[in-house]
Protein backbone atom coordinates (compact mmCIF):
# COMPACT_ATOMS: atom_id res chain seq x y z
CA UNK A 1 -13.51 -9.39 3.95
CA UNK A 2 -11.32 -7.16 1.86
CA UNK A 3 -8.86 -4.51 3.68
CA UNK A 4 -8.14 -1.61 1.38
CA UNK A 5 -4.81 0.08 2.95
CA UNK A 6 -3.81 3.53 3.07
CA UNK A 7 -4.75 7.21 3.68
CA UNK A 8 -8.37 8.15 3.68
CA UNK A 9 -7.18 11.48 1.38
CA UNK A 10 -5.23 9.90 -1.17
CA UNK A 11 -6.47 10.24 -4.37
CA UNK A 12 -5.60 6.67 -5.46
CA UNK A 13 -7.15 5.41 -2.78
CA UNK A 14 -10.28 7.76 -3.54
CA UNK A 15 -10.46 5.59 -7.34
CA UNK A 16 -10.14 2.45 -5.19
CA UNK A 17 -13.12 2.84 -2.88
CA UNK A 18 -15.08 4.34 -5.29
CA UNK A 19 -14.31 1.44 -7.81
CA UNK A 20 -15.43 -1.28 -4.75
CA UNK A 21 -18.78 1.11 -3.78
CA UNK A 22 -18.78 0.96 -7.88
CA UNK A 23 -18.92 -2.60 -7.69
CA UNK A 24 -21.15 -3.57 -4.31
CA UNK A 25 -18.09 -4.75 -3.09
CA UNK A 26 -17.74 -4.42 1.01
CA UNK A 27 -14.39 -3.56 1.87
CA UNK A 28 -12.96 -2.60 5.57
CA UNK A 29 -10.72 0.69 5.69
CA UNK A 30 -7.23 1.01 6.96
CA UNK A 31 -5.61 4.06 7.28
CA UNK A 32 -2.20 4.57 8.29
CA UNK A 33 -2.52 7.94 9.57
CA UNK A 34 -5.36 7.28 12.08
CA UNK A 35 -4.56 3.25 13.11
CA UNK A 36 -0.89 3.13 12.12
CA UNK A 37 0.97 0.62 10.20
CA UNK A 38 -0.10 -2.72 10.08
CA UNK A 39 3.75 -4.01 10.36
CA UNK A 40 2.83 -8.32 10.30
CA UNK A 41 0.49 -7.24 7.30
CA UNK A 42 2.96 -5.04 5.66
CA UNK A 43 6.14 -7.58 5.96
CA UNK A 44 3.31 -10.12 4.22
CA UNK A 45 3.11 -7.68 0.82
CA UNK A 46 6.66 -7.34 1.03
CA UNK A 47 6.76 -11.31 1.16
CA UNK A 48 4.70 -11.25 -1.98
CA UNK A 49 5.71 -8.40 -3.88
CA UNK A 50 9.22 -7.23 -2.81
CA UNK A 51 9.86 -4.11 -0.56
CA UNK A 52 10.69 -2.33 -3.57
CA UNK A 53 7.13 -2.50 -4.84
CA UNK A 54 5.42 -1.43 -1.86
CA UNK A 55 7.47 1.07 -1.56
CA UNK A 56 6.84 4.52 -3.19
CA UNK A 57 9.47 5.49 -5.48
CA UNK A 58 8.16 8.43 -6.46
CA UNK A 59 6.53 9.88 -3.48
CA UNK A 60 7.78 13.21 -1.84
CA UNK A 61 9.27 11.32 1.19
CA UNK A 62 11.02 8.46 -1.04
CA UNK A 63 12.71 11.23 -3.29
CA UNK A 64 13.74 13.27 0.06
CA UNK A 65 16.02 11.03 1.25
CA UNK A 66 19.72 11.35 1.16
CA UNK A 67 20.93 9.16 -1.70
CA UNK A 68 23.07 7.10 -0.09
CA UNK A 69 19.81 5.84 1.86
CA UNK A 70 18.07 4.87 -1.14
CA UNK A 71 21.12 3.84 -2.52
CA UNK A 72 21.80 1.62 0.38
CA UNK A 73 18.09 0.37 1.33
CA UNK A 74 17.38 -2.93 2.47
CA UNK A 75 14.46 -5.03 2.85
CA UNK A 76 14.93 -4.78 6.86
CA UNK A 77 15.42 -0.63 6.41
CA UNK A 78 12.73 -0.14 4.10
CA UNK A 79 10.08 -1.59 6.55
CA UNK A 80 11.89 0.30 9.53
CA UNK A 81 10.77 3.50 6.79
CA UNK A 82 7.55 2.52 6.31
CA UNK A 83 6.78 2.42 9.99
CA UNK A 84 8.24 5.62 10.91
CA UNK A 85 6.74 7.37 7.60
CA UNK A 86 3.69 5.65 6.24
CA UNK A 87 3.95 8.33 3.52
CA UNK A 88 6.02 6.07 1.54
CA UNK A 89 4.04 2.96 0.98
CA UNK A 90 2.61 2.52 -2.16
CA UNK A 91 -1.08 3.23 -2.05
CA UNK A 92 -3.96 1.31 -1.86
CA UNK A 93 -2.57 -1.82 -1.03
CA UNK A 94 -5.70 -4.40 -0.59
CA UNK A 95 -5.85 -7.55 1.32
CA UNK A 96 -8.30 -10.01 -0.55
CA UNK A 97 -7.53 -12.78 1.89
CA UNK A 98 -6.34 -14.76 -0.92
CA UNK A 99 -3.96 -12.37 -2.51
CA UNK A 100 -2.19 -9.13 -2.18
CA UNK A 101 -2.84 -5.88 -4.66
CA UNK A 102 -0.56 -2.88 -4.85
CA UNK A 103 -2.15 0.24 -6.59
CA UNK A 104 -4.95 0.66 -8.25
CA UNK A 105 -5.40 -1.24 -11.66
CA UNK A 106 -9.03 -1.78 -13.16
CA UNK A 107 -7.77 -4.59 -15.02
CA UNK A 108 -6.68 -6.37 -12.09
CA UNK A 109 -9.57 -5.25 -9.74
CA UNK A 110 -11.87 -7.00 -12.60
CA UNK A 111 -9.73 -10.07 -12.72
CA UNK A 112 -9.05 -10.43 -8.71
CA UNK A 113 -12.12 -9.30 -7.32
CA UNK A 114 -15.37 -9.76 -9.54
């Protein structure tokens, strides 16, 4: 079964859902605000992507930090950050049990998933 990641109100994550309902394809929700981070999950996408990817670069809370922080991130920090402040992960993230995708991308929703 497919995880889609993320917050419930996030418009990204709106286009993702509605792309899967689109599609008859059953999907089970996570959302960081109400269950939390998924940390064994999360340190997986990092595996496979690279902390940088998954996480936000240009969301509010990534471009609030002091410099030297982003300056100065590591792998070990940034998933420290993305526990306290689930804000800053890169949204939807979705668990196909065979791969990892970050964002939303049709093309790759097409490719991956139908």
């Amino acid at each position: 079964m497919i995880t889609v990641y993320g917050m419930k109100n996030c418009t990204t994550v709106r286009k993702a859902t509605k792309w899967l309902d689109d599609h008859n394809i059953d999907y089970n929700s996570h959302d960081y605000k109400k269950s939390g981070v998924d940390i064994p999950f999360l340190k997986k996408a990092m595996d496979d992507h690279g902390w940088d990817v998954i996480i936000n670069k240009n969301s509010t809370t990534w471009r609030t930090l002091p410099d030297h922080e982003k300056d100065e991130m590591t792998r070990e920090q940034a998933e420290l950050l993305a526990d306290a402040k689930p804000s800053v992960i890169k949204r939807p993230i979705i668990d196909t049990d065979k791969s990892i995708i970050v964002g939303f991308n049709e093309d790759v929703y097409k490719d991956t998933l139908l």
